[in-house]
C-alpha atoms as a PDB file:
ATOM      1  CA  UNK A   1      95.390  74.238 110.598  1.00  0.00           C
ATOM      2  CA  UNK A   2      95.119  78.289 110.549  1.00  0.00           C
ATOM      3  CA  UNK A   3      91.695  79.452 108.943  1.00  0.00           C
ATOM      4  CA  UNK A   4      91.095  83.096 107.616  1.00  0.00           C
ATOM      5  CA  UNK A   5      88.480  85.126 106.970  1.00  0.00           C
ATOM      6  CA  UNK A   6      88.469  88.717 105.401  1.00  0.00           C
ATOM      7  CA  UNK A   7      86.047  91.346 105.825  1.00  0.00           C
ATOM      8  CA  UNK A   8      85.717  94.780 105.529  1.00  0.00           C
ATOM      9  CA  UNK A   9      85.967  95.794 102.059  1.00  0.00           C
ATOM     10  CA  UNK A  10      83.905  98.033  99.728  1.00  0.00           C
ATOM     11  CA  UNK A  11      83.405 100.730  97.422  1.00  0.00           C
ATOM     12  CA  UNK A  12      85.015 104.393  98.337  1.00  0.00           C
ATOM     13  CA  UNK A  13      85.986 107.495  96.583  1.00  0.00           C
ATOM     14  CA  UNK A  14      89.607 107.937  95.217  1.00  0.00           C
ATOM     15  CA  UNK A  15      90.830 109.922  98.581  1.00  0.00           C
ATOM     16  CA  UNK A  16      89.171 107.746 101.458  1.00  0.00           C
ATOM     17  CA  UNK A  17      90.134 105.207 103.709  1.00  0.00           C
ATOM     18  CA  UNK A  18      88.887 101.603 104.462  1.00  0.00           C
ATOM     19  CA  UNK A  19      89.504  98.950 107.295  1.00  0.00           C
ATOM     20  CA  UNK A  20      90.273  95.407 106.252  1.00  0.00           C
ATOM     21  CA  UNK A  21      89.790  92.532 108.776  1.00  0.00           C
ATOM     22  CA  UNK A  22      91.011  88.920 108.759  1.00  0.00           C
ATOM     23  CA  UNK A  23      89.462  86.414 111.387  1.00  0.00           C
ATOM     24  CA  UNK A  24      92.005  84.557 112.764  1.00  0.00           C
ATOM     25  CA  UNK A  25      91.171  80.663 113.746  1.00  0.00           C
ATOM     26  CA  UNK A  26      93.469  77.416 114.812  1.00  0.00           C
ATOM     27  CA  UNK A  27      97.127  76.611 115.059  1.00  0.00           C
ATOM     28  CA  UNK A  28      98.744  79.616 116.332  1.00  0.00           C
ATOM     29  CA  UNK A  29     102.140  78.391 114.990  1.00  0.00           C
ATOM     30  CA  UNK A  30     100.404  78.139 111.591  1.00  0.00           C
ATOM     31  CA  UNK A  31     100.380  82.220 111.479  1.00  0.00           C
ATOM     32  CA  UNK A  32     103.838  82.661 112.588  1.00  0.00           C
ATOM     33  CA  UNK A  33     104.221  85.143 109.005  1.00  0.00           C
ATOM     34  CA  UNK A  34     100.681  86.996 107.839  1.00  0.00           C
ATOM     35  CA  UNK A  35     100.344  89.204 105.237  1.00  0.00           C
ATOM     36  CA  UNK A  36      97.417  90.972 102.926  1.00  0.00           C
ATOM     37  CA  UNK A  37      97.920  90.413  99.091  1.00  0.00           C
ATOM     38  CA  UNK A  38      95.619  91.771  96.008  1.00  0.00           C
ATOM     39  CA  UNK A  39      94.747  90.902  92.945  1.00  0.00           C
ATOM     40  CA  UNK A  40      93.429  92.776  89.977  1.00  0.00           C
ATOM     41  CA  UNK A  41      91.963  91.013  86.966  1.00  0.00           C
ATOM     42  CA  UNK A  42      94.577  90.004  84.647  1.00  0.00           C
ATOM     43  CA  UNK A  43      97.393  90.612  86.921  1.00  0.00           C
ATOM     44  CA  UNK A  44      99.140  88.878  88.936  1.00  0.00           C
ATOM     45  CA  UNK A  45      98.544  88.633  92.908  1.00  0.00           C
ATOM     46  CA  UNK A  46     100.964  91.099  94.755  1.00  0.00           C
ATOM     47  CA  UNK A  47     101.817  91.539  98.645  1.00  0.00           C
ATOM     48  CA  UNK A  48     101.183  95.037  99.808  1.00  0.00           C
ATOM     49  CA  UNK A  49     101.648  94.399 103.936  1.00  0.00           C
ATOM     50  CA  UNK A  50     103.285  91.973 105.638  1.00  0.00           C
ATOM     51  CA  UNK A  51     103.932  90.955 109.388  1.00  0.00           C
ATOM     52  CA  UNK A  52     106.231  88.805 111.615  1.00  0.00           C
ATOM     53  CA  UNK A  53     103.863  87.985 114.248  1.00  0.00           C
ATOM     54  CA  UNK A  54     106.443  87.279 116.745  1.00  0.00           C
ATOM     55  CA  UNK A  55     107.854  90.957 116.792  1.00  0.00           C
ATOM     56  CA  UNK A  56     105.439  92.949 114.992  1.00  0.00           C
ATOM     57  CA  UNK A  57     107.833  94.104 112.016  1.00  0.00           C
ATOM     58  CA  UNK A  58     105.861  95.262 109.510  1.00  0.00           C
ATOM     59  CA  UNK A  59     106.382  95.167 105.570  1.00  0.00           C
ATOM     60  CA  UNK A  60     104.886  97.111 102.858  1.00  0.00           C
ATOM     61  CA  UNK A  61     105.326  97.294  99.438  1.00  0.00           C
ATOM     62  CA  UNK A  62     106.677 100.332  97.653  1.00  0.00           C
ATOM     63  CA  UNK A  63     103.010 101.262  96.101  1.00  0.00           C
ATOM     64  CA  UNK A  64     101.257 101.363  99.350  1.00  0.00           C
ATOM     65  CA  UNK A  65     103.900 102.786 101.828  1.00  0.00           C
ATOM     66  CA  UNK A  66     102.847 105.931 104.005  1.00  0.00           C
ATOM     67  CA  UNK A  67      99.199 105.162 103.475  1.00  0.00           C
ATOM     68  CA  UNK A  68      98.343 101.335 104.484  1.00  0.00           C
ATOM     69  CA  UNK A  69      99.203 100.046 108.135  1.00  0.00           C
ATOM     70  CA  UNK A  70      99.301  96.501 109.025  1.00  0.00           C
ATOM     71  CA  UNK A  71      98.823  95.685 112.476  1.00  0.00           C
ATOM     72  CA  UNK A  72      97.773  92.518 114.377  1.00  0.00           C
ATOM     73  CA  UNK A  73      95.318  92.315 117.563  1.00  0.00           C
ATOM     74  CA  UNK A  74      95.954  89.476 119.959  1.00  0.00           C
ATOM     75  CA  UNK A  75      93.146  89.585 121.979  1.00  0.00           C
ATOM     76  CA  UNK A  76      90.341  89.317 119.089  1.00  0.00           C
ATOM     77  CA  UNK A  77      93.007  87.220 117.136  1.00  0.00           C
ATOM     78  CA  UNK A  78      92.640  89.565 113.950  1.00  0.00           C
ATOM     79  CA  UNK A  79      95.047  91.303 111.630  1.00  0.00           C
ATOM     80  CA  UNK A  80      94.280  94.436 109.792  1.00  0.00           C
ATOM     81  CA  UNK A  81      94.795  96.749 107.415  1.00  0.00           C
ATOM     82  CA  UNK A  82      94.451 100.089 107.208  1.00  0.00           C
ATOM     83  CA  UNK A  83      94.285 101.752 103.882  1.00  0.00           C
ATOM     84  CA  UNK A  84      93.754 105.398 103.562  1.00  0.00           C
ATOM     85  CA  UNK A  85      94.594 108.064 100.655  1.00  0.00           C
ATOM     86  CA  UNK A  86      92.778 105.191  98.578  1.00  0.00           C
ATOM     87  CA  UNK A  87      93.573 105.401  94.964  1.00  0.00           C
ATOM     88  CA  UNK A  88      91.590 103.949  92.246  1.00  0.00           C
ATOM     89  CA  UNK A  89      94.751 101.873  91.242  1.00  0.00           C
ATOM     90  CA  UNK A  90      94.310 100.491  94.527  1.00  0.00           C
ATOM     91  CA  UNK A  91      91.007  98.352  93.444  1.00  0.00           C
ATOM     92  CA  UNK A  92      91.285  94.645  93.665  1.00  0.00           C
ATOM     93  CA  UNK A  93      90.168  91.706  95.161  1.00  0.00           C
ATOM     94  CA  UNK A  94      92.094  91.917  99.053  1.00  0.00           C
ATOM     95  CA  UNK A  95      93.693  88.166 100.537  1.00  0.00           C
ATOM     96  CA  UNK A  96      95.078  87.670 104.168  1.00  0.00           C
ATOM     97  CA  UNK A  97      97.517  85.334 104.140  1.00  0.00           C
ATOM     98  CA  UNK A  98      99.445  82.738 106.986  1.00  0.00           C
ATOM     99  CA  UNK A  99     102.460  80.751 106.516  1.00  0.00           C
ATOM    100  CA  UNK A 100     104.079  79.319 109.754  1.00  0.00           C
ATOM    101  CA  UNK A 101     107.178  80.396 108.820  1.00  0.00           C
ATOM    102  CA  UNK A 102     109.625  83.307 109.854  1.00  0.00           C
ATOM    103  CA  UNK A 103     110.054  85.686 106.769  1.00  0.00           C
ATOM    104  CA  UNK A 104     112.682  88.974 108.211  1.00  0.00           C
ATOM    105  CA  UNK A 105     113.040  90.418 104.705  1.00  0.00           C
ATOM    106  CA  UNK A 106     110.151  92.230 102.486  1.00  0.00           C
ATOM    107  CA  UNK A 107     110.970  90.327  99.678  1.00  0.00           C
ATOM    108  CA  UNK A 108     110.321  87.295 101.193  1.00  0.00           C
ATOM    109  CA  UNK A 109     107.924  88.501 103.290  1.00  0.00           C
ATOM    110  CA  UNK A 110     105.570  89.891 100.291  1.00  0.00           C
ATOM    111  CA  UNK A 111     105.654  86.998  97.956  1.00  0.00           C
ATOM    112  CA  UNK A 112     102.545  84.938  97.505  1.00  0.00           C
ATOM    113  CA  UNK A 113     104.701  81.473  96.654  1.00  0.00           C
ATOM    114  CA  UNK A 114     105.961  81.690 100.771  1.00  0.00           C
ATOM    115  CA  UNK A 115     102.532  81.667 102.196  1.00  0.00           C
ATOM    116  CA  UNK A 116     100.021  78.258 102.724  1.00  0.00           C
ATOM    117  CA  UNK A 117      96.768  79.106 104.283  1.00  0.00           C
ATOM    118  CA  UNK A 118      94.465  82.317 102.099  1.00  0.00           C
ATOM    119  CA  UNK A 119      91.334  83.109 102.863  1.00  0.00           C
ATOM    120  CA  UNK A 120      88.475  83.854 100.684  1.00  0.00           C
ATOM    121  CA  UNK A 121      89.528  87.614  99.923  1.00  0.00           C
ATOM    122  CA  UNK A 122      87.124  90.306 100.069  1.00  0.00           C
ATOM    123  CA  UNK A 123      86.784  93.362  96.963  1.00  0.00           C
ATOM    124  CA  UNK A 124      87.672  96.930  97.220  1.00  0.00           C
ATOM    125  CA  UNK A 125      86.769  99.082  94.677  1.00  0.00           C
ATOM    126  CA  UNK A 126      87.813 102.523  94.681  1.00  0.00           C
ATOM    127  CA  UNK A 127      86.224 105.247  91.916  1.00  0.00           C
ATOM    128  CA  UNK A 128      87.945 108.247  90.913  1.00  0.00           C
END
């Protein structure tokens, strides 16, 4: 069983940048897909990054392309996200997410219904 823990977000100013962390922990074959999602009240949860751990391809959705980076680190078992040019559109409540499976396409890749394990999600808040 993979377990996930977020860290890392906070408040910022429309224009700034903030690091999101998730703890990886347990079955590496549980993580084989990973990916950060948000949520907004009232709306629905949305992908924003995704990753095929096995390769490194990276998937982002059309809102936060050319300013978030998703990236994994092996040795500290962590994956990331990078969001800069922050935008107060951009505030939510942040989820890494693991599914052992192989998702190649961003659709698939970015949609919360594909992925098992979520961790406890962590808030960014960004003020214009």
């Amino acid at each position: 069983q993979v377990q996930l823990v977020e860290s890392g977000g906070g408040s910022v100013q429309a224009g700034g940048s903030l690091r999101l962390s998730c703890a990886v922990s347990g079955d590496n074959s549980g993580r084989t897909s990973m990916a950060w999602f948000r949520q907004a009240p009232g709306n629905e949860r949305e992908g924003v990054a995704g990753l095929y751990t096995g390769s490194s391809t990276t998937y982002y959705s059309e809102s936060v392309k050319g300013r978030f980076t998703i990236s994994q680190d092996n040795a500290k078992n962590t994956v990331s996200l990078q969001m800069n040019s922050l935008k107060p559109e951009d505030t939510a409540m942040y989820y890494c997410a693991a599914t052992p499976r192989t998702y190649l396409y961003s659709s698939t890749a970015l949609r919360p219904q594909n992925y098992r394990v979520w961790g406890q999600g962590t808030q960014v808040t960004v003020s214009s």
